[in-house]
N, C-alpha and C. Protein backbone atom coordinates (compact mmCIF):
# COMPACT_ATOMS: atom_id res chain seq x y z
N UNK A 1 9.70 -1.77 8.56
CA UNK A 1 8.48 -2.28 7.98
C UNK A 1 7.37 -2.26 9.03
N UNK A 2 6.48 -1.85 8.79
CA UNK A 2 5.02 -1.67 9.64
C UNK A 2 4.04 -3.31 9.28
N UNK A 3 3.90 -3.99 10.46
CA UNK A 3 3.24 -5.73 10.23
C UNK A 3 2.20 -5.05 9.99
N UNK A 4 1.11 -4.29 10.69
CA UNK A 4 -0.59 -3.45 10.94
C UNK A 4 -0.24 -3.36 9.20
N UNK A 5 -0.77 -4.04 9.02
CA UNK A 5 -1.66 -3.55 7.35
C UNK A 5 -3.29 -4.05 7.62
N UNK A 6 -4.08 -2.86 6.60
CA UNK A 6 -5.21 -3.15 6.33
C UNK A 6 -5.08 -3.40 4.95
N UNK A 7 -6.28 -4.46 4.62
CA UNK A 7 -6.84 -4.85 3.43
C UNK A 7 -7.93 -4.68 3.12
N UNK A 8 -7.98 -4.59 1.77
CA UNK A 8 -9.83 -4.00 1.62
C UNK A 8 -10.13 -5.09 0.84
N UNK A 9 -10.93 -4.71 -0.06
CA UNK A 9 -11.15 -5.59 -1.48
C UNK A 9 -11.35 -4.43 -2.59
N UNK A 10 -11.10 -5.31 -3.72
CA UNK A 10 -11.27 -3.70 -4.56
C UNK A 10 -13.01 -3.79 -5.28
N UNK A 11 -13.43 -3.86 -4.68
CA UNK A 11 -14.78 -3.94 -5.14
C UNK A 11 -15.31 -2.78 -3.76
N UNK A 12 -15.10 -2.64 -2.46
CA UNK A 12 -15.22 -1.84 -1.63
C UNK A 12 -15.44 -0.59 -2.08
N UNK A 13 -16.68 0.50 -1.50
CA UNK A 13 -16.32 1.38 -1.43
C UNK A 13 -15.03 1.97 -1.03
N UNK A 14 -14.76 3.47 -1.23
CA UNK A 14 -13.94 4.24 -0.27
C UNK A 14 -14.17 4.48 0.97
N UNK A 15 -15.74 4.93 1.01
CA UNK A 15 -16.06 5.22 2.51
C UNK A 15 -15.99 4.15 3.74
N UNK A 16 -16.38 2.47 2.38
CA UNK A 16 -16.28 1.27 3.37
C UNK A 16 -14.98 1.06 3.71
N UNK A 17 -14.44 1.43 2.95
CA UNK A 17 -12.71 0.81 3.14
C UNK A 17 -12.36 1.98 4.48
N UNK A 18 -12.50 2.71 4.31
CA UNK A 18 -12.15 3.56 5.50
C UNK A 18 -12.52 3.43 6.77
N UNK A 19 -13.87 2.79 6.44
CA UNK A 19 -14.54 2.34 7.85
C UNK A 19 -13.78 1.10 8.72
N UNK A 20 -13.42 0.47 7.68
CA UNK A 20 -12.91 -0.70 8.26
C UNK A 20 -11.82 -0.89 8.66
N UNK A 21 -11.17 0.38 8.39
CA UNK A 21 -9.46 0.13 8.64
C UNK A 21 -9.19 -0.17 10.29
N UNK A 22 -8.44 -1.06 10.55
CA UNK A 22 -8.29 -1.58 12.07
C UNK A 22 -7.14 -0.76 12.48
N UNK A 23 -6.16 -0.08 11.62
CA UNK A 23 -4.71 0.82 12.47
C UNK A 23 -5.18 1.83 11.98
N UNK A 24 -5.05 2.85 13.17
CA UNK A 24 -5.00 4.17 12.90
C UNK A 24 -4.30 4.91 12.46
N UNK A 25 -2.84 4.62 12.24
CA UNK A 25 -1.54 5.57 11.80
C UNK A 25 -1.68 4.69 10.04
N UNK A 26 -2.94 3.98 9.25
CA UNK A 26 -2.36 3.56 8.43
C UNK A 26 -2.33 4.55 7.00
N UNK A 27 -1.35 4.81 6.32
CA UNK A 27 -1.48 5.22 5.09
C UNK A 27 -1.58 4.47 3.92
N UNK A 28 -1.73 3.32 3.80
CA UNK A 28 -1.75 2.64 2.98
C UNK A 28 -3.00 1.45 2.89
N UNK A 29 -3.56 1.32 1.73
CA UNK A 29 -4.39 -0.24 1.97
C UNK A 29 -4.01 -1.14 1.26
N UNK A 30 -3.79 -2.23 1.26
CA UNK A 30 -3.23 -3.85 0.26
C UNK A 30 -4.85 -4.21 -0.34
N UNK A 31 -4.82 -3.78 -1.57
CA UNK A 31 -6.16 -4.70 -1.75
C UNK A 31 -5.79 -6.05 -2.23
N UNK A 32 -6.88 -6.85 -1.58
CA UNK A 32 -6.77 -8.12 -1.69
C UNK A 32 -6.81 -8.50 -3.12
N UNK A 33 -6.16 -10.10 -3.29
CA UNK A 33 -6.14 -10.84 -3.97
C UNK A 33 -7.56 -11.63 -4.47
N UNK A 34 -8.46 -11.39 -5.81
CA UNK A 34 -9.32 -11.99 -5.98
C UNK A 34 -9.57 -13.35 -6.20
N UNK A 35 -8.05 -13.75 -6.77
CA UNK A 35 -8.41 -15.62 -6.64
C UNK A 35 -6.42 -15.67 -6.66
N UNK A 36 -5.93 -16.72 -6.31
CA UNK A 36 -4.21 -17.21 -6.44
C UNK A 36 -3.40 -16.47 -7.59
N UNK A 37 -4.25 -16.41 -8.97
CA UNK A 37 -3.71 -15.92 -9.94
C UNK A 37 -3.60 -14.58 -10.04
N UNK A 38 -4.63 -14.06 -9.60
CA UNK A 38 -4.38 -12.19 -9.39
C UNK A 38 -3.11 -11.67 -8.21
N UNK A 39 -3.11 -9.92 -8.66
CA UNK A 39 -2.02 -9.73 -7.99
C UNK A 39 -2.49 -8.65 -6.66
N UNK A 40 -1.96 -8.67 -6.25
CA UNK A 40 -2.15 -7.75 -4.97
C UNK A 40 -2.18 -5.89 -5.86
N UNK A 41 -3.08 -5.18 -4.92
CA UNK A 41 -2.97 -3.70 -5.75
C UNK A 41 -3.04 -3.25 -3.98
N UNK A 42 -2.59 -1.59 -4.62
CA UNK A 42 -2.66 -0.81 -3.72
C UNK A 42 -3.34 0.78 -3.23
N UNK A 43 -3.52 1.09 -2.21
CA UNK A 43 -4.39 2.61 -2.45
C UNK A 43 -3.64 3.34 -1.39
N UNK A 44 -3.05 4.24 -1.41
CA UNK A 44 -2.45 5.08 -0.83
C UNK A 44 -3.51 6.48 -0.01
N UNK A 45 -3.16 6.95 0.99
CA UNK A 45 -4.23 7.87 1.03
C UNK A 45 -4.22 9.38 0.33
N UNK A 46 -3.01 9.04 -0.63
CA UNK A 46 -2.64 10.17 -1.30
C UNK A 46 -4.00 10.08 -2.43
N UNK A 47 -3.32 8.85 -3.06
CA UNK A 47 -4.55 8.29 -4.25
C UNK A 47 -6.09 8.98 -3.58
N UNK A 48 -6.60 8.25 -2.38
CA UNK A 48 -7.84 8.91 -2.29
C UNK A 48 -7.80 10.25 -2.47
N UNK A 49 -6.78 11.33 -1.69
CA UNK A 49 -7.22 12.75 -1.95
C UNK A 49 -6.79 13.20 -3.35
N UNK A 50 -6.62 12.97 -4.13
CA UNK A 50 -6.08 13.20 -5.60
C UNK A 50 -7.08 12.80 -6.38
N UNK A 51 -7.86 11.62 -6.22
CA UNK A 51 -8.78 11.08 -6.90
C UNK A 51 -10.44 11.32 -6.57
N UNK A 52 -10.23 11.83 -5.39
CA UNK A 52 -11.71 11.45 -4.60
C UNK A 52 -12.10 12.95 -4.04
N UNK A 53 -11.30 12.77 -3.03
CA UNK A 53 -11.53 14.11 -2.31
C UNK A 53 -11.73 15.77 -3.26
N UNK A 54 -10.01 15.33 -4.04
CA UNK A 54 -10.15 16.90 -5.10
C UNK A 54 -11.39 16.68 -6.00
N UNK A 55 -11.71 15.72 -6.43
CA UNK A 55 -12.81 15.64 -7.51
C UNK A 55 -13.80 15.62 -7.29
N UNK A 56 -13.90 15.98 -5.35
CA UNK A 56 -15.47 15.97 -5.16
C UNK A 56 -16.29 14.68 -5.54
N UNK A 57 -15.67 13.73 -5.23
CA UNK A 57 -16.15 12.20 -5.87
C UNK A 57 -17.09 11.73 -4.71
N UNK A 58 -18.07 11.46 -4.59
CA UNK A 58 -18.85 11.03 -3.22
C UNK A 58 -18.22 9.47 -2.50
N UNK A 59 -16.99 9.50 -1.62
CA UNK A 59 -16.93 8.35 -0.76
C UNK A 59 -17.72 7.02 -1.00
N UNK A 60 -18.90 7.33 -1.35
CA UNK A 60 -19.50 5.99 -0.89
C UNK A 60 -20.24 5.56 -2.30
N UNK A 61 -19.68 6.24 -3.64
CA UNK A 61 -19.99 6.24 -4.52
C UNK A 61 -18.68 5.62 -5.30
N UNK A 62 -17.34 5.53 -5.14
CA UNK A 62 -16.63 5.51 -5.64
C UNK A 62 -15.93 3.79 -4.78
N UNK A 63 -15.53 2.94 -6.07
CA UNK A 63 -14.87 1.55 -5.25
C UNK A 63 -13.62 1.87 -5.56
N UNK A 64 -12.71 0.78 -4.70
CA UNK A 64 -11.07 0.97 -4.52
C UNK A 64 -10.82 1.07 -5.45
N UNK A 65 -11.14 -0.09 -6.89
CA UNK A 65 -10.32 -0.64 -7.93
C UNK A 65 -10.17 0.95 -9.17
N UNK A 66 -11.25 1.74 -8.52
CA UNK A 66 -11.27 2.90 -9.23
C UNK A 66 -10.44 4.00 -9.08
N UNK A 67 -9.76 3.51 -7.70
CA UNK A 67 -8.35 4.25 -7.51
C UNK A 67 -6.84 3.91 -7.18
N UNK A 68 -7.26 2.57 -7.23
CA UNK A 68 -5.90 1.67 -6.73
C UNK A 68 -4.93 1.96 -7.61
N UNK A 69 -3.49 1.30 -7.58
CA UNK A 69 -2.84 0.64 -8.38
C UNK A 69 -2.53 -0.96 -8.15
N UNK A 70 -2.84 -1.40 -9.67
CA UNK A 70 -2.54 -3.11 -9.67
C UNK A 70 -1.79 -3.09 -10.94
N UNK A 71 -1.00 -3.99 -10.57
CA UNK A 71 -0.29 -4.70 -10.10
C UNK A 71 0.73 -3.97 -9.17
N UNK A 72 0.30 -3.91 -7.75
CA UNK A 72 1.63 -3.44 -6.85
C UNK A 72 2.77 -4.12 -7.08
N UNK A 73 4.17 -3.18 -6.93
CA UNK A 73 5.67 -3.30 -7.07
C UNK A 73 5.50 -3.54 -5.39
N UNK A 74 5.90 -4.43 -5.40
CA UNK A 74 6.01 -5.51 -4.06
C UNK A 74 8.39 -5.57 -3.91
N UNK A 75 8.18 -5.99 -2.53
CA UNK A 75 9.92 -5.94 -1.92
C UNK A 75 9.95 -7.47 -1.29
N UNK A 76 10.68 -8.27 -1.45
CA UNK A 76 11.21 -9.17 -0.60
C UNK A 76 11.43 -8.64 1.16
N UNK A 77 11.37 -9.82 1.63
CA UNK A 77 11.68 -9.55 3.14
C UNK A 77 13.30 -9.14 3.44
N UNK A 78 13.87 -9.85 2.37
CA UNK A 78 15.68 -9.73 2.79
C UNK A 78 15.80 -8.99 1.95
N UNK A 79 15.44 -8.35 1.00
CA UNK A 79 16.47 -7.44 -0.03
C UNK A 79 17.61 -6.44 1.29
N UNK A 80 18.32 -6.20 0.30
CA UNK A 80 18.84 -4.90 0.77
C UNK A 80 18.67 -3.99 0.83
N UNK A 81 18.63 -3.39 1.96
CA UNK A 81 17.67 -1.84 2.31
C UNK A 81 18.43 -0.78 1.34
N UNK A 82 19.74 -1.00 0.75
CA UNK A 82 20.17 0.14 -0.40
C UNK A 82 19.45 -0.20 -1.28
N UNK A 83 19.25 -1.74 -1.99
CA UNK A 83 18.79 -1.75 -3.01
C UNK A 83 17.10 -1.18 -2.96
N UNK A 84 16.72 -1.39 -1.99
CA UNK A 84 14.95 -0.84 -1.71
C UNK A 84 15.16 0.30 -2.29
N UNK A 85 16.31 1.12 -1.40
CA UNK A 85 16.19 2.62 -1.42
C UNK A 85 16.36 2.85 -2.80
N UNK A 86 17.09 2.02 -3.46
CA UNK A 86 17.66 2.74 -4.85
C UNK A 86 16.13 2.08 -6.42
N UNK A 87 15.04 1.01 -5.31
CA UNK A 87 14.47 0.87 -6.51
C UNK A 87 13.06 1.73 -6.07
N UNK A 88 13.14 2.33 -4.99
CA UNK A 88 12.09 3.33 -4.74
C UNK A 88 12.32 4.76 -5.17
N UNK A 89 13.25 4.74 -5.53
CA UNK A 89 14.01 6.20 -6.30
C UNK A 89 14.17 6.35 -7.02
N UNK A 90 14.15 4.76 -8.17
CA UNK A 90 13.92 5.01 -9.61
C UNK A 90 12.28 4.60 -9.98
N UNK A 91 11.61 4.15 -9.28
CA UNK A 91 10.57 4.17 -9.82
C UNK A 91 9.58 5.31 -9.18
N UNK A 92 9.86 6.30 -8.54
CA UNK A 92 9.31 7.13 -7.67
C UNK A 92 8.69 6.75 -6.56
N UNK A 93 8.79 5.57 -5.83
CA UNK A 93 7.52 4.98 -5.07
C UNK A 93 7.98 5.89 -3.52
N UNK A 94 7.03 5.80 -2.77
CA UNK A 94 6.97 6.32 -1.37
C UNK A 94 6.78 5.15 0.06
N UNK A 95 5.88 3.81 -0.72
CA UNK A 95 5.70 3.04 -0.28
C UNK A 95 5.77 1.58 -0.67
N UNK A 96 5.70 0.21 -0.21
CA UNK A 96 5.75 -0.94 -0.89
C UNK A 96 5.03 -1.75 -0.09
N UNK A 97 4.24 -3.09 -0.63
CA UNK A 97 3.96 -3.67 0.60
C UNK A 97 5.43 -4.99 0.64
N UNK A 98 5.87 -5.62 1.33
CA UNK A 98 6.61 -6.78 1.65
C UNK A 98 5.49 -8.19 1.71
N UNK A 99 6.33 -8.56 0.43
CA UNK A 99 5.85 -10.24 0.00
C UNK A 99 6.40 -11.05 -0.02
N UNK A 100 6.09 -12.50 0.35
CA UNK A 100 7.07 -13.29 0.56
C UNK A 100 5.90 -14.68 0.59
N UNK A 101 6.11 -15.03 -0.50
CA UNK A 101 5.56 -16.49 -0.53
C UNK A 101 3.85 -16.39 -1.40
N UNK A 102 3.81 -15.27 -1.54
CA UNK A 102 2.31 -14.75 -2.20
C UNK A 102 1.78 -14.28 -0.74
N UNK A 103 2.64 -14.20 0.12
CA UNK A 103 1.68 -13.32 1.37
C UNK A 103 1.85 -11.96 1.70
N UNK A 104 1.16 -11.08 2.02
CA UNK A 104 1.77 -9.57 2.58
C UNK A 104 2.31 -9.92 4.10
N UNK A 105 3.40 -9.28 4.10
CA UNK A 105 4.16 -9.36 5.48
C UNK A 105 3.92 -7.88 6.01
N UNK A 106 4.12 -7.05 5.50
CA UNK A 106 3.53 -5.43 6.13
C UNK A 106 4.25 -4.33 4.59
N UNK A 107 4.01 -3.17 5.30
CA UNK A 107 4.37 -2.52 4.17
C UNK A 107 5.72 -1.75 4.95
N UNK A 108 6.51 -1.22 3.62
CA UNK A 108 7.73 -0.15 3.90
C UNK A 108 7.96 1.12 3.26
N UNK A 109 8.33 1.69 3.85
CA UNK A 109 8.52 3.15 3.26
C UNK A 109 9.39 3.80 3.51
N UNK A 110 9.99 4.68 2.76
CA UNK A 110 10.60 5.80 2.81
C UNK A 110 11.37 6.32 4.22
N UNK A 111 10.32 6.34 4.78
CA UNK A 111 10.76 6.66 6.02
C UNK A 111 11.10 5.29 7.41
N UNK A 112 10.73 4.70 6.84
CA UNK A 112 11.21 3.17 7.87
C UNK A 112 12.78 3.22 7.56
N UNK A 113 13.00 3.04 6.24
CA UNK A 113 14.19 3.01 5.89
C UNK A 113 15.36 3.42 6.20
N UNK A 114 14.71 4.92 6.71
CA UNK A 114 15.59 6.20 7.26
C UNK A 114 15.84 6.12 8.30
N UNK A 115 14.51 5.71 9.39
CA UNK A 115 14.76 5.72 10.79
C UNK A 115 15.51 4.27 11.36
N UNK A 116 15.07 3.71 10.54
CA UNK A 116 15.18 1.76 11.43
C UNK A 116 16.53 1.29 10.23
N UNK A 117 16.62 2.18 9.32
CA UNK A 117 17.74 1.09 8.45
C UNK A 117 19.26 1.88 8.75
N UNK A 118 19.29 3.46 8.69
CA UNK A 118 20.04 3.86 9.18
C UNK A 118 20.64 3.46 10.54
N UNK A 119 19.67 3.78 11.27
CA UNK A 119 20.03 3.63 12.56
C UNK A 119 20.70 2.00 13.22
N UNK A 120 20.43 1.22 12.03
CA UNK A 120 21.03 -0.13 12.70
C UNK A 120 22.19 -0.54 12.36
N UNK A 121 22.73 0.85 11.40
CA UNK A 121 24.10 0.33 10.65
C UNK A 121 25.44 0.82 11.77
């Protein structure tokens, strides 16, 4: 699991959200929560080039919520890294963020799994 998450808001541009990102290796953004009752969404940087980039969409014309997904499929901190693997494989996902208590703890992926879950068995 990677702790470095950025958050945007989904009212943000794209271009702002990009500006602001504090990790450089990040592929992912958590958009924030608008009040307790809403849910966390997400933007992948796949989403931007699929949505934005191919469509010639102007960056600074286009906000998150216009490319996110909400309601993000969120992981517990303890699940079991088979069961991750096996519910990221039926729902196609590549990435997740980790929640625990209504907070983001960081996100996981595909490849964490492989390097850090394998390797500790």
């Amino acid at each position: 699991m990677k702790t470095d998450v950025d958050t945007v808001d989904g009212m943000d541009t794209v271009e702002a959200a990009l500006q602001k990102m504090d990790h450089v290796e990040t592929k992912t953004l958590i958009v924030d929560k608008r009040d307790e009752n809403d849910a966390y969404g997400i933007v992948m940087f796949s989403d931007i080039a699929r949505k934005v980039l191919a469509k010639d969409r102007p960056p600074a014309r286009v906000n998150i919520y216009e490319v996110m997904t909400k309601p993000v499929i969120s992981v517990e901190p303890d699940m079991d890294i088979r069961y991750c693997a096996r519910l990221f494989d039926r729902l196609h996902l590549s990435r997740a963020p980790v929640i625990s208590q209504g907070k983001v703890l960081g996100v996981v992926s595909f490849s964490d799994m492989v390097v850090k879950g394998i390797r500790k068995r």
